[in-house]
C-alpha atoms as a PDB file:
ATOM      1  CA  UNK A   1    -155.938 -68.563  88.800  1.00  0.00           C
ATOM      2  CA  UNK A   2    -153.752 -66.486  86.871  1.00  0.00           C
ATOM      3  CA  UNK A   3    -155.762 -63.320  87.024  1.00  0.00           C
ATOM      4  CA  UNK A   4    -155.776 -63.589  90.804  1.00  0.00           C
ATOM      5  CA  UNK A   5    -152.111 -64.404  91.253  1.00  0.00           C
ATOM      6  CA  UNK A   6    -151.388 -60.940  89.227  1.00  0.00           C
ATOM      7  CA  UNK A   7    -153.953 -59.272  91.513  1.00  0.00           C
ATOM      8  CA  UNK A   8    -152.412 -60.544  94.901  1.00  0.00           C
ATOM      9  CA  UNK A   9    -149.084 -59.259  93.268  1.00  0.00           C
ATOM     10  CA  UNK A  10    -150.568 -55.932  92.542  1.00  0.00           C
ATOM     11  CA  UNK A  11    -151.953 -55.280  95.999  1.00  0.00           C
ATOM     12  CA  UNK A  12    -148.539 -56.468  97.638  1.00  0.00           C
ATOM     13  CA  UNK A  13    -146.614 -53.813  95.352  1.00  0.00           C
ATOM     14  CA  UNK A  14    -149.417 -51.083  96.377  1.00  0.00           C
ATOM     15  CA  UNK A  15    -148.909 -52.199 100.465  1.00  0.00           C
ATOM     16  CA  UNK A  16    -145.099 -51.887 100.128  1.00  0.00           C
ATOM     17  CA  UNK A  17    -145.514 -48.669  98.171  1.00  0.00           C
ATOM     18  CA  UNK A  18    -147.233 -47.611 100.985  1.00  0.00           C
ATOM     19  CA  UNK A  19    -144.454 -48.111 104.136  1.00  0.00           C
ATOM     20  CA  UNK A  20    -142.692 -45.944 105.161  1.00  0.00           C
ATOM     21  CA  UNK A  21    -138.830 -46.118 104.231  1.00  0.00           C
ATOM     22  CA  UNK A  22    -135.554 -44.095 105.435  1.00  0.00           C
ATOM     23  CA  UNK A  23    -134.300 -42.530 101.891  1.00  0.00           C
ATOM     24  CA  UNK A  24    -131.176 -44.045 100.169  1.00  0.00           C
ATOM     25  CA  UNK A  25    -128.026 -43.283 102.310  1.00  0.00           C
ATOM     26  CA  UNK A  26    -125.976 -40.769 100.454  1.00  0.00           C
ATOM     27  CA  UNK A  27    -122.145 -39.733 101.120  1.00  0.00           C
ATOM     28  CA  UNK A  28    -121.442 -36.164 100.491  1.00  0.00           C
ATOM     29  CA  UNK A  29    -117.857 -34.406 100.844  1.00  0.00           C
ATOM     30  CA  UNK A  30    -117.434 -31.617 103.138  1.00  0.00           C
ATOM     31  CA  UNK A  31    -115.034 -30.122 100.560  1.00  0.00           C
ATOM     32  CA  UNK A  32    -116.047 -31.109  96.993  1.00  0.00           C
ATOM     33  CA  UNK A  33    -112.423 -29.775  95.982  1.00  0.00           C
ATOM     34  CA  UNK A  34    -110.574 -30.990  98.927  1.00  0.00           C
ATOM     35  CA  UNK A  35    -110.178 -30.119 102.548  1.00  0.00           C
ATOM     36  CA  UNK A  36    -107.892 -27.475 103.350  1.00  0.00           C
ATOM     37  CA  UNK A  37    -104.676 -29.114 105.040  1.00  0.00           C
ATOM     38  CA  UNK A  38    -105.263 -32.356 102.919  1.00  0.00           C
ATOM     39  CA  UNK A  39    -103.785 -31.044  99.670  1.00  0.00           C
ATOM     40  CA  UNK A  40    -102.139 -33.839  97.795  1.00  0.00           C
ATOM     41  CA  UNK A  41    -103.166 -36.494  99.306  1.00  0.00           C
ATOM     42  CA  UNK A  42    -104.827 -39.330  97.442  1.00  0.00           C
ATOM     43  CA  UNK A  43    -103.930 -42.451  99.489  1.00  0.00           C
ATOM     44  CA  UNK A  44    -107.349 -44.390  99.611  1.00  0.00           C
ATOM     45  CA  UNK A  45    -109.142 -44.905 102.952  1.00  0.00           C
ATOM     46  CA  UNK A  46    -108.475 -48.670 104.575  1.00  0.00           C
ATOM     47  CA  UNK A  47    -111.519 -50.454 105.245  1.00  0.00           C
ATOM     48  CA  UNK A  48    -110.566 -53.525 107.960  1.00  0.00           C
ATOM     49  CA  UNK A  49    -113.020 -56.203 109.354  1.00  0.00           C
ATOM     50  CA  UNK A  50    -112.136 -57.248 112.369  1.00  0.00           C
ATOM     51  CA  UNK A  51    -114.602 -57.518 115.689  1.00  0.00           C
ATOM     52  CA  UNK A  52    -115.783 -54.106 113.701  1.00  0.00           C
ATOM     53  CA  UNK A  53    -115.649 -52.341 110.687  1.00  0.00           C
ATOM     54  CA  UNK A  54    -112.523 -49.695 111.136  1.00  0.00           C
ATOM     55  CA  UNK A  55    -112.081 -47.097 108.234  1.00  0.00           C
ATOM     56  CA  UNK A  56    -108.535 -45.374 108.329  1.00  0.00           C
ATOM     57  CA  UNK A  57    -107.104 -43.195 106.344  1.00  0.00           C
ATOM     58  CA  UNK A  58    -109.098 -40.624 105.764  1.00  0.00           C
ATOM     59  CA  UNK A  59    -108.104 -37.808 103.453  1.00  0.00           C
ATOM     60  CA  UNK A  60    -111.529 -36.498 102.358  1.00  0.00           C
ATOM     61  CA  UNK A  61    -113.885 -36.325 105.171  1.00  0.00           C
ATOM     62  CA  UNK A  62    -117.765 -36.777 104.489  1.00  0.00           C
ATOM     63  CA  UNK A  63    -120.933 -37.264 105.709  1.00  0.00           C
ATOM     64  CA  UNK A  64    -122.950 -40.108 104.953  1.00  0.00           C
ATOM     65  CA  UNK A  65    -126.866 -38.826 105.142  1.00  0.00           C
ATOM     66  CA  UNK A  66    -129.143 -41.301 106.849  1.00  0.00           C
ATOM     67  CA  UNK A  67    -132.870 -39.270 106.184  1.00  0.00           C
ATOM     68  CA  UNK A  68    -136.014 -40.629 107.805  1.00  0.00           C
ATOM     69  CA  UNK A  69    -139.506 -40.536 105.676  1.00  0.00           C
ATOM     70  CA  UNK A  70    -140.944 -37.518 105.432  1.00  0.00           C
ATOM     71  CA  UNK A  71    -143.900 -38.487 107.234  1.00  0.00           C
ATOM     72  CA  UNK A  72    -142.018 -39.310 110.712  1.00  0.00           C
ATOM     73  CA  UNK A  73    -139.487 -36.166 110.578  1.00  0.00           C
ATOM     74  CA  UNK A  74    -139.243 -34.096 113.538  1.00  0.00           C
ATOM     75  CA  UNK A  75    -136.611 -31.571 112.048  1.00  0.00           C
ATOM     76  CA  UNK A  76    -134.054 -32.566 114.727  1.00  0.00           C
ATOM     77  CA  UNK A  77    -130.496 -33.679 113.547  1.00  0.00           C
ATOM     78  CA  UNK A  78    -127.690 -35.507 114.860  1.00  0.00           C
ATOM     79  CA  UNK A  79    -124.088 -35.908 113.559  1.00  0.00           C
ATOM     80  CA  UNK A  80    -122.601 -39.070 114.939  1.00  0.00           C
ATOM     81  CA  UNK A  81    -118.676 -38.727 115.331  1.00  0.00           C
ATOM     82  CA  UNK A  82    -117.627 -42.457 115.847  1.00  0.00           C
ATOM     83  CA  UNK A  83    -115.021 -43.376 117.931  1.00  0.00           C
ATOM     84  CA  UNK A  84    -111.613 -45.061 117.398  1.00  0.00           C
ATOM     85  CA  UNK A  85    -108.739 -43.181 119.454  1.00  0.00           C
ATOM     86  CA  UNK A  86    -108.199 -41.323 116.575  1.00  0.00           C
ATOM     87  CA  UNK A  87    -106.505 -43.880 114.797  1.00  0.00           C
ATOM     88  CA  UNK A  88    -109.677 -45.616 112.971  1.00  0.00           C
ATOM     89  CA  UNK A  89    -113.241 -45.112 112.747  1.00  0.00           C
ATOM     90  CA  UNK A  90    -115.638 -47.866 114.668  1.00  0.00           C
ATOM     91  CA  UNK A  91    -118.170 -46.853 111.652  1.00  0.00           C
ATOM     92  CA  UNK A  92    -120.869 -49.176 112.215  1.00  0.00           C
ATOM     93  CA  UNK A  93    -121.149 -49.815 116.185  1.00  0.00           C
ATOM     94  CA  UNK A  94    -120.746 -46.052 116.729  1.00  0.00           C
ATOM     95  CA  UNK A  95    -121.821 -44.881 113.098  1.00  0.00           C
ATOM     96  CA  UNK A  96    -124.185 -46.207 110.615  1.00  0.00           C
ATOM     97  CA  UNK A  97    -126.238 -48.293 112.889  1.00  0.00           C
ATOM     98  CA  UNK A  98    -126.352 -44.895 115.349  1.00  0.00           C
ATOM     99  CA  UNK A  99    -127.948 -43.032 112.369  1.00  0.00           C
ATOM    100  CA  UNK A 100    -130.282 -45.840 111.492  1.00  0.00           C
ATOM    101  CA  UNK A 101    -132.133 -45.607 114.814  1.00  0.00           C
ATOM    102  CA  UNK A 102    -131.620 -41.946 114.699  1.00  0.00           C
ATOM    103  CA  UNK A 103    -133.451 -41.967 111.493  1.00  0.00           C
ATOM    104  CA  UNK A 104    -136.182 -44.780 112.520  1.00  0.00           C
ATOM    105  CA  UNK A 105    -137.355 -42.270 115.063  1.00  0.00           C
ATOM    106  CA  UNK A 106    -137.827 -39.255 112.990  1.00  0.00           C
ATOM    107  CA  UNK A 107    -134.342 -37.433 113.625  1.00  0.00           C
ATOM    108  CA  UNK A 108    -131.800 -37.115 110.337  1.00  0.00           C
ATOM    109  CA  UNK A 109    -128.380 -39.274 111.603  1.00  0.00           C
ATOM    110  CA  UNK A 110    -125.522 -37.971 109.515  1.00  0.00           C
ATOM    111  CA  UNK A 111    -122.413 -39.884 109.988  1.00  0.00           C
ATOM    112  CA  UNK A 112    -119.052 -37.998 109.947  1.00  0.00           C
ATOM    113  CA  UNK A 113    -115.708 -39.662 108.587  1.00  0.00           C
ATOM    114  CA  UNK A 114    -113.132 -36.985 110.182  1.00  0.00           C
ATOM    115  CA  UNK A 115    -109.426 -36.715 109.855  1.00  0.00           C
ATOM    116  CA  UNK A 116    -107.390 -39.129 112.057  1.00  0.00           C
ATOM    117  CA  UNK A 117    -104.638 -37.389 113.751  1.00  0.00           C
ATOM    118  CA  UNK A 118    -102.762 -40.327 116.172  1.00  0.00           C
ATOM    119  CA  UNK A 119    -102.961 -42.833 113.328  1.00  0.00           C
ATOM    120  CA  UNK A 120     -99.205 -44.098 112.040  1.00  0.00           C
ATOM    121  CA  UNK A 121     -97.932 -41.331 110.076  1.00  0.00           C
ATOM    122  CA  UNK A 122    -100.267 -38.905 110.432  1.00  0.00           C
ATOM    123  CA  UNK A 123     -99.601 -34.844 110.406  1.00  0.00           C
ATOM    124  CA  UNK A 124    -103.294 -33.839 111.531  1.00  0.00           C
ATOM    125  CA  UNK A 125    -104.410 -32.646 115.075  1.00  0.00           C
ATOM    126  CA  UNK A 126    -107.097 -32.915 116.912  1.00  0.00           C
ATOM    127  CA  UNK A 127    -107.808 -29.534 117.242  1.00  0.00           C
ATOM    128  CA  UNK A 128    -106.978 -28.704 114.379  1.00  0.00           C
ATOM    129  CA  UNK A 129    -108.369 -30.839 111.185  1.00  0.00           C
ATOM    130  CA  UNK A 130    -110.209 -32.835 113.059  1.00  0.00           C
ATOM    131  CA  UNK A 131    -111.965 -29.994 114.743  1.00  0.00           C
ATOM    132  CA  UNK A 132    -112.774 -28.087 111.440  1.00  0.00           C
ATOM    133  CA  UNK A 133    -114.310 -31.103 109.838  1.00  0.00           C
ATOM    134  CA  UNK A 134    -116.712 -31.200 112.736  1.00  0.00           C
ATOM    135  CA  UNK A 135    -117.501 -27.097 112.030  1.00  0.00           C
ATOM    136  CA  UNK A 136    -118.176 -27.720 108.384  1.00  0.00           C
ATOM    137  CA  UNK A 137    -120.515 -30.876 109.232  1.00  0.00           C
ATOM    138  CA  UNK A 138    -122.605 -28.603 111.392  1.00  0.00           C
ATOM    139  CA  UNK A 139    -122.538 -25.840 108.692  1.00  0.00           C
ATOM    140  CA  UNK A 140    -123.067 -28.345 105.481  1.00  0.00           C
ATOM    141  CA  UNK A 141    -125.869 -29.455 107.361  1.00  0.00           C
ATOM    142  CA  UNK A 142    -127.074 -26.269 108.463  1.00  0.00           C
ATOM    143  CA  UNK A 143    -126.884 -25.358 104.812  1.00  0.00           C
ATOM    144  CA  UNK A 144    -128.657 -27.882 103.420  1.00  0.00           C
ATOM    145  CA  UNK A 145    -131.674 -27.725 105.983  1.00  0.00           C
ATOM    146  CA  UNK A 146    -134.570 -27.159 103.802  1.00  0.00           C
ATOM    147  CA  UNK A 147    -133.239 -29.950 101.266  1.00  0.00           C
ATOM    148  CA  UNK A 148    -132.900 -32.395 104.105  1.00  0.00           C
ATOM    149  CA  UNK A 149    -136.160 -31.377 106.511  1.00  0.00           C
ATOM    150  CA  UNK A 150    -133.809 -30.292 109.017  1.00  0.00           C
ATOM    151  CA  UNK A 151    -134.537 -27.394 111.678  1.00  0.00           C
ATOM    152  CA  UNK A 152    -130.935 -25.500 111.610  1.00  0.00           C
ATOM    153  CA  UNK A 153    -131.439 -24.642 115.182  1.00  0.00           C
ATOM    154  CA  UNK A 154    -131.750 -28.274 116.172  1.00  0.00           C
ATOM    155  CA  UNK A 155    -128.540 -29.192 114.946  1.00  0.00           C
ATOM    156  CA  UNK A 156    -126.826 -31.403 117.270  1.00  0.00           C
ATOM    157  CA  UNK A 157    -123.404 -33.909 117.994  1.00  0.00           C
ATOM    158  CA  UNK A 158    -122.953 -37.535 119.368  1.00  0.00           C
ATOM    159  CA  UNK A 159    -119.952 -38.468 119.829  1.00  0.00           C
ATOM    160  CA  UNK A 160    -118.266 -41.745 121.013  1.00  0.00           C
ATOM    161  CA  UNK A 161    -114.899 -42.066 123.050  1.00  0.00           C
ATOM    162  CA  UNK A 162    -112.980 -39.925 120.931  1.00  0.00           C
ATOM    163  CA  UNK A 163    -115.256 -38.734 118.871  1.00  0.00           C
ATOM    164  CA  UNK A 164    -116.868 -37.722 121.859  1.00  0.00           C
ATOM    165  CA  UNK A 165    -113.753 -35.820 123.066  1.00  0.00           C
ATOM    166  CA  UNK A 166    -114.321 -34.384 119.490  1.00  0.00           C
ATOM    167  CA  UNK A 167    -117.734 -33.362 119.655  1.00  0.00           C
ATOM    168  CA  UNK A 168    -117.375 -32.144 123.554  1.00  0.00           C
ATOM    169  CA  UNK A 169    -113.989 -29.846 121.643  1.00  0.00           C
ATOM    170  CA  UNK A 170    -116.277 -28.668 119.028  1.00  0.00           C
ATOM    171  CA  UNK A 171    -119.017 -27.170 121.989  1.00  0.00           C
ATOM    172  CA  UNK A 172    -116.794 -25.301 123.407  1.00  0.00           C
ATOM    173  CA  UNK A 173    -114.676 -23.985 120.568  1.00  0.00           C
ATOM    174  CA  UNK A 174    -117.161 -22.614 117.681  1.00  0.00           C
ATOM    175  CA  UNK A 175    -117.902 -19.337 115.761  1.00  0.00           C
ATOM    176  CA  UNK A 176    -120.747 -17.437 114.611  1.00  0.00           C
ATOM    177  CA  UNK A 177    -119.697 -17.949 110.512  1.00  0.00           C
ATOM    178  CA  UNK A 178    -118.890 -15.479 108.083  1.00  0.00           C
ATOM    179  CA  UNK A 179    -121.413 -13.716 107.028  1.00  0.00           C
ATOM    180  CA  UNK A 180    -119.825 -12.200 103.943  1.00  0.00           C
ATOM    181  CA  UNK A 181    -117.781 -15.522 102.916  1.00  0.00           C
ATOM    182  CA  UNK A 182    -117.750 -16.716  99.330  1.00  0.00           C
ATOM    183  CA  UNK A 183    -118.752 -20.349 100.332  1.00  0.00           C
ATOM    184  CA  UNK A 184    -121.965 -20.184 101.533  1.00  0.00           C
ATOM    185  CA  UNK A 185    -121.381 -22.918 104.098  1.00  0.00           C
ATOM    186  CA  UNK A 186    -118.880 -20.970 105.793  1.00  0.00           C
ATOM    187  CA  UNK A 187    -121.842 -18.283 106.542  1.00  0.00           C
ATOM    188  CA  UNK A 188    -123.266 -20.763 108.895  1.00  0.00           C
ATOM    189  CA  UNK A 189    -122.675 -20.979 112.806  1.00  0.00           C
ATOM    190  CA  UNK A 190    -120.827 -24.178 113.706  1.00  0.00           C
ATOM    191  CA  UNK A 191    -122.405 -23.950 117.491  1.00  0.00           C
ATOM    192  CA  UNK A 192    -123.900 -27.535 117.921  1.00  0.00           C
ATOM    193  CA  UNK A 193    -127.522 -26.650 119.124  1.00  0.00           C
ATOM    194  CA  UNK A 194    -126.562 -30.240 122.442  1.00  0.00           C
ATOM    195  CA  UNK A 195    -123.817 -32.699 122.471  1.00  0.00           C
ATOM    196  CA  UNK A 196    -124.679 -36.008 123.666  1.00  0.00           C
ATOM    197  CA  UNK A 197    -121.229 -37.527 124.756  1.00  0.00           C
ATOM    198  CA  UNK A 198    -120.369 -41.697 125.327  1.00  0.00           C
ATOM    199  CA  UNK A 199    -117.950 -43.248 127.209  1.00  0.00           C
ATOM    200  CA  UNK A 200    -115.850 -39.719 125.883  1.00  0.00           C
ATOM    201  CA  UNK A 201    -112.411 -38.823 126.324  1.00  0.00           C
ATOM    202  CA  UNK A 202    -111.467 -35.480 127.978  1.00  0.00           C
ATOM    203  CA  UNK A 203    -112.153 -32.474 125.876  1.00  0.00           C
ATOM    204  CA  UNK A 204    -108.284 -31.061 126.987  1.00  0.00           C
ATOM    205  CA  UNK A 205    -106.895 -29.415 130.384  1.00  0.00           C
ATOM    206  CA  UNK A 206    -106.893 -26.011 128.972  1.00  0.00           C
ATOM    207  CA  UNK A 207    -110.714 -25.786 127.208  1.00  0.00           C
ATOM    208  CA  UNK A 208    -112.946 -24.017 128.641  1.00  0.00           C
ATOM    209  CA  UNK A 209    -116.600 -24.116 128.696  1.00  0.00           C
ATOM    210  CA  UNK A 210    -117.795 -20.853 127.486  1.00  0.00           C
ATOM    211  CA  UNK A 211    -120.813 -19.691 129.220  1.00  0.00           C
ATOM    212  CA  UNK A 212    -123.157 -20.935 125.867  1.00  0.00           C
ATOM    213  CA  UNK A 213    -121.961 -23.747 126.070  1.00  0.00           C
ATOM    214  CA  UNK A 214    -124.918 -25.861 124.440  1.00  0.00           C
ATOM    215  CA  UNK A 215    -126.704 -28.714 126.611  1.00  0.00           C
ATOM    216  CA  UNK A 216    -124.698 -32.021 127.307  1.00  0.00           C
ATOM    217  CA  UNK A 217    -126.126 -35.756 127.496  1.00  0.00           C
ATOM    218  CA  UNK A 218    -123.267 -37.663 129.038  1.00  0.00           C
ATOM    219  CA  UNK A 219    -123.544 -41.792 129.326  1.00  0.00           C
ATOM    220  CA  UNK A 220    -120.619 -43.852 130.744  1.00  0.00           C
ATOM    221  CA  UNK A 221    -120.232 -47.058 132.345  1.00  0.00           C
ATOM    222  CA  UNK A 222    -118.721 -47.028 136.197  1.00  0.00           C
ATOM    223  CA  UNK A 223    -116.413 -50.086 135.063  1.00  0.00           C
ATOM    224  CA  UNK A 224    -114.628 -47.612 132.484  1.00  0.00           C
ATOM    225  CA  UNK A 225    -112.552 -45.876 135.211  1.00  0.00           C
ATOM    226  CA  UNK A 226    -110.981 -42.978 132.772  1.00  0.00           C
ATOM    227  CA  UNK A 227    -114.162 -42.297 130.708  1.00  0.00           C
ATOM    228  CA  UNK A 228    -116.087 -42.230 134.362  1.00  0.00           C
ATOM    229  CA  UNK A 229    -113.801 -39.787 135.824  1.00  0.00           C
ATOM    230  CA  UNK A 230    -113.752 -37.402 132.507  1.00  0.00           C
ATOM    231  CA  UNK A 231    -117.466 -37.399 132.688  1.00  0.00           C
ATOM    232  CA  UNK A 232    -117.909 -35.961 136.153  1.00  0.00           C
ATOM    233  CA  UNK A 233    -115.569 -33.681 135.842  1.00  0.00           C
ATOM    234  CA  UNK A 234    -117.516 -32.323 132.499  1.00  0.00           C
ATOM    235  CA  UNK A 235    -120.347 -31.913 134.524  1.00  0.00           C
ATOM    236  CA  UNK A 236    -119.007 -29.604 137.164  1.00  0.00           C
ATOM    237  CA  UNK A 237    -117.629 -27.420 134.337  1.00  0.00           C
ATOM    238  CA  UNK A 238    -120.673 -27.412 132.507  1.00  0.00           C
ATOM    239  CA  UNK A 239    -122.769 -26.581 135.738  1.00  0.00           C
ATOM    240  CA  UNK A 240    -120.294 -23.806 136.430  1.00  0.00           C
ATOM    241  CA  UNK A 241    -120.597 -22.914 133.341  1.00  0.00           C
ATOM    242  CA  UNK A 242    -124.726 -22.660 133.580  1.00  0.00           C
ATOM    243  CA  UNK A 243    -125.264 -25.230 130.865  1.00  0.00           C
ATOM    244  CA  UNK A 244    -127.808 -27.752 131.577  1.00  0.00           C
ATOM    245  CA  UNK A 245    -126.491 -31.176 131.960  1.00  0.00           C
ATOM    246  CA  UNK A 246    -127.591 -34.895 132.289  1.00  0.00           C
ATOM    247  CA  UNK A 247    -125.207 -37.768 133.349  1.00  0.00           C
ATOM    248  CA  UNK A 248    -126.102 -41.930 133.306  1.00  0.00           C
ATOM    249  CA  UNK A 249    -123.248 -43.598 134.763  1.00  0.00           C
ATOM    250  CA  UNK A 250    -124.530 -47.137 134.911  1.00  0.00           C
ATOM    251  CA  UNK A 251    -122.564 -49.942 136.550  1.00  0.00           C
ATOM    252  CA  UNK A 252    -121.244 -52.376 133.981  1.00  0.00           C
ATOM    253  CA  UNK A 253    -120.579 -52.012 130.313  1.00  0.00           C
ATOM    254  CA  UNK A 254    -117.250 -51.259 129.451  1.00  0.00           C
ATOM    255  CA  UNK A 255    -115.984 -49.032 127.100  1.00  0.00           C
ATOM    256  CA  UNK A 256    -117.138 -49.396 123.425  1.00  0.00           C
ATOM    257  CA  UNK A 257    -121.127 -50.704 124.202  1.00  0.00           C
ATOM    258  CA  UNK A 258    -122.198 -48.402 121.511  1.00  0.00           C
ATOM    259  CA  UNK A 259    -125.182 -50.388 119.768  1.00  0.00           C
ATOM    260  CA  UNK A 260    -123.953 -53.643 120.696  1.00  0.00           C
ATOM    261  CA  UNK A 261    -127.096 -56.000 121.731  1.00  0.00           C
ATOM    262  CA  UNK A 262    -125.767 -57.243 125.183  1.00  0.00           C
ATOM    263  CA  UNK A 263    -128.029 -58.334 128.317  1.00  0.00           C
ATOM    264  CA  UNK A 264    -127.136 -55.365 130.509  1.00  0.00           C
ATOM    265  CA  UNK A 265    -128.985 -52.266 131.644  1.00  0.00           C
ATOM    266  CA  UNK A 266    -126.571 -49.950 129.833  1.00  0.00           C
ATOM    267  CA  UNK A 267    -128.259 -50.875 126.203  1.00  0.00           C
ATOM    268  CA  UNK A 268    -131.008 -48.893 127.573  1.00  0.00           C
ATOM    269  CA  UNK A 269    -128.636 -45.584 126.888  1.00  0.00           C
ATOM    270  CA  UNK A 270    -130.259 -44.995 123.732  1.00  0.00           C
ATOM    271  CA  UNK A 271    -134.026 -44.670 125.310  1.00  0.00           C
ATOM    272  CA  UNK A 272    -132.291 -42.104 127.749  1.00  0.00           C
ATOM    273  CA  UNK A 273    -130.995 -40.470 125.052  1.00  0.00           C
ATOM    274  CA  UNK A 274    -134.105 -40.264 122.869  1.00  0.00           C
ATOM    275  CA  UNK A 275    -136.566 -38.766 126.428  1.00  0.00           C
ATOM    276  CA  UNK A 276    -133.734 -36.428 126.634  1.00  0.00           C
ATOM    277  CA  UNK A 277    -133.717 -34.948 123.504  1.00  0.00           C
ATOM    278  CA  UNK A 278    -137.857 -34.650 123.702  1.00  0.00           C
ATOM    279  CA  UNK A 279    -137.564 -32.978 127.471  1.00  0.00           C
ATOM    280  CA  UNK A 280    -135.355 -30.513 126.154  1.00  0.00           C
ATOM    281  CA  UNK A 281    -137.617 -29.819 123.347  1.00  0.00           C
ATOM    282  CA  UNK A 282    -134.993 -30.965 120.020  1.00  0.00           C
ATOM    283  CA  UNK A 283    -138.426 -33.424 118.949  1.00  0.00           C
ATOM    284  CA  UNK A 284    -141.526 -32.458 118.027  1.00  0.00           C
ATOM    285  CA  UNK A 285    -142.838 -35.603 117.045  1.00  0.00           C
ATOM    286  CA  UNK A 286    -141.813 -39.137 116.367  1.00  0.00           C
ATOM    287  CA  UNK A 287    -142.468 -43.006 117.441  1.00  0.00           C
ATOM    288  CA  UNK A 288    -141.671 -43.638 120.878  1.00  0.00           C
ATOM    289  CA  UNK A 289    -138.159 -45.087 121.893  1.00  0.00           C
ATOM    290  CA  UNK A 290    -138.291 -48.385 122.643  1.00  0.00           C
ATOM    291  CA  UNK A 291    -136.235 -50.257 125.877  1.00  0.00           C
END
């Protein structure tokens, strides 16, 4: 009885050994020794549960690397920019759990803790620090694509309410990267190769969408007047601009839906999302998205 317990134990270690598994998440500065405009400051980020995790005060921004298993990895990869109004990070709802189904379905989620400029006190701007932590994510990852079974030119954003204002800032303003630079991640381009935007907030009256502008996925519920509104008019300056576009506005949801599991058509967003990204040729493989 013995013998056969140890071999039913055996054979359940080998069958786990077997599945599949998303590597350990790992959080990696985008500065190891600091971000420029952060000098001196040390206060530690404020972690509050309330209907979500919020993360404020951020100093040292980061991205935390969700990796799917080799096996399923179609080279695509997303950096999720959660939203917050600038003030706090939503990390889960429009973070972690992004990246997790990112990473189920063969594409490398890494989510990006950026610098909060309309929080109490704060002396950053949007597009300023907040905007050059998005840059260096695209370059660190860029950088790191052969480590991390990345294709560099499938290097893309998703960004939530204002992180999708981010993201949508970041695709318009970007640079080639320094080719002779001393930090090798600043030789990288920090063109996002799409920008998926939710529920987003308006990018600002006076950006423009440059004419390489890369393609947009926009997703916004008709009963979240402002975000609605910001979204159309995106599209008209993206087809102006000759970028490709695709817009869901679906009828109820709010702002915030994110990956919240509610009975309403607009959970669907992330299916959308994932036959996008395969029509416009970012996947090469992967499981199917589910409804």
């Amino acid at each position: 009885m013995r013998m056969r317990k140890l071999l039913s134990l055996s054979l359940l270690l080998l069958v786990c050994a077997a599945v599949p598994r998303a590597r350990a998440q790992e959080e990696i500065p985008l500065w190891p020794n600091g971000a420029p405009g952060s000098e001196g400051r040390t206060a530690p980020e404020v972690v509050a549960e309330t209907d979500v995790r919020r993360i404020s005060s951020i100093h040292q921004p980061s991205v935390t690397v969700h990796l799917p298993p080799p096996a399923t990895a179609t080279g695509a990869a997303v950096i999720v920019l959660p939203g917050g109004g600038h003030r706090y990070l939503s990390i889960d709802n429009e973070g972690h759990a992004v990246a997790e189904w990112l990473s189920q379905r063969g594409v490398a989620g890494f989510v990006l803790k950026y610098r909060l400029a309309r929080e109490e006190g704060s002396t950053y701007r949007v597009e300023v620090e907040a905007l050059q932590d998005v840059h260096r994510a695209v370059r660190l990852v860029r950088s790191r694509a052969r480590e991390w079974n990345v294709d560099p030119a499938r290097v893309g954003l998703l960004g939530f309410s204002a992180g999708g204002q981010l993201a949508a800032l970041a695709a318009a303003r970007f640079d080639p990267g320094q080719p002779d630079a001393g930090d090798p991640v600043e030789r990288e381009s920090s063109r996002p190769a799409f920008q998926a935007l939710l529920y987003s907030g308006a990018p600002g009256a006076d950006v423009e969408v440059p004419k390489d502008a890369p393609p947009a996925f926009l997703c916004v519920a008709f009963d979240d007047r402002r975000p609605a509104g910001t979204a159309i008019d995106l599209v008209h300056k993206l087809r102006d601009a000759g970028a490709t576009v695709e817009l869901h506005i679906y009828a109820r949801g709010g702002h915030g839906f994110g990956m919240r599991n509610r009975p309403l058509p607009i959970t669907s967003w992330t299916a959308r999302l994932h036959e996008w990204m395969a029509d416009q040729g970012f996947l090469k493989s992967g499981p199917p998205a589910e409804e």
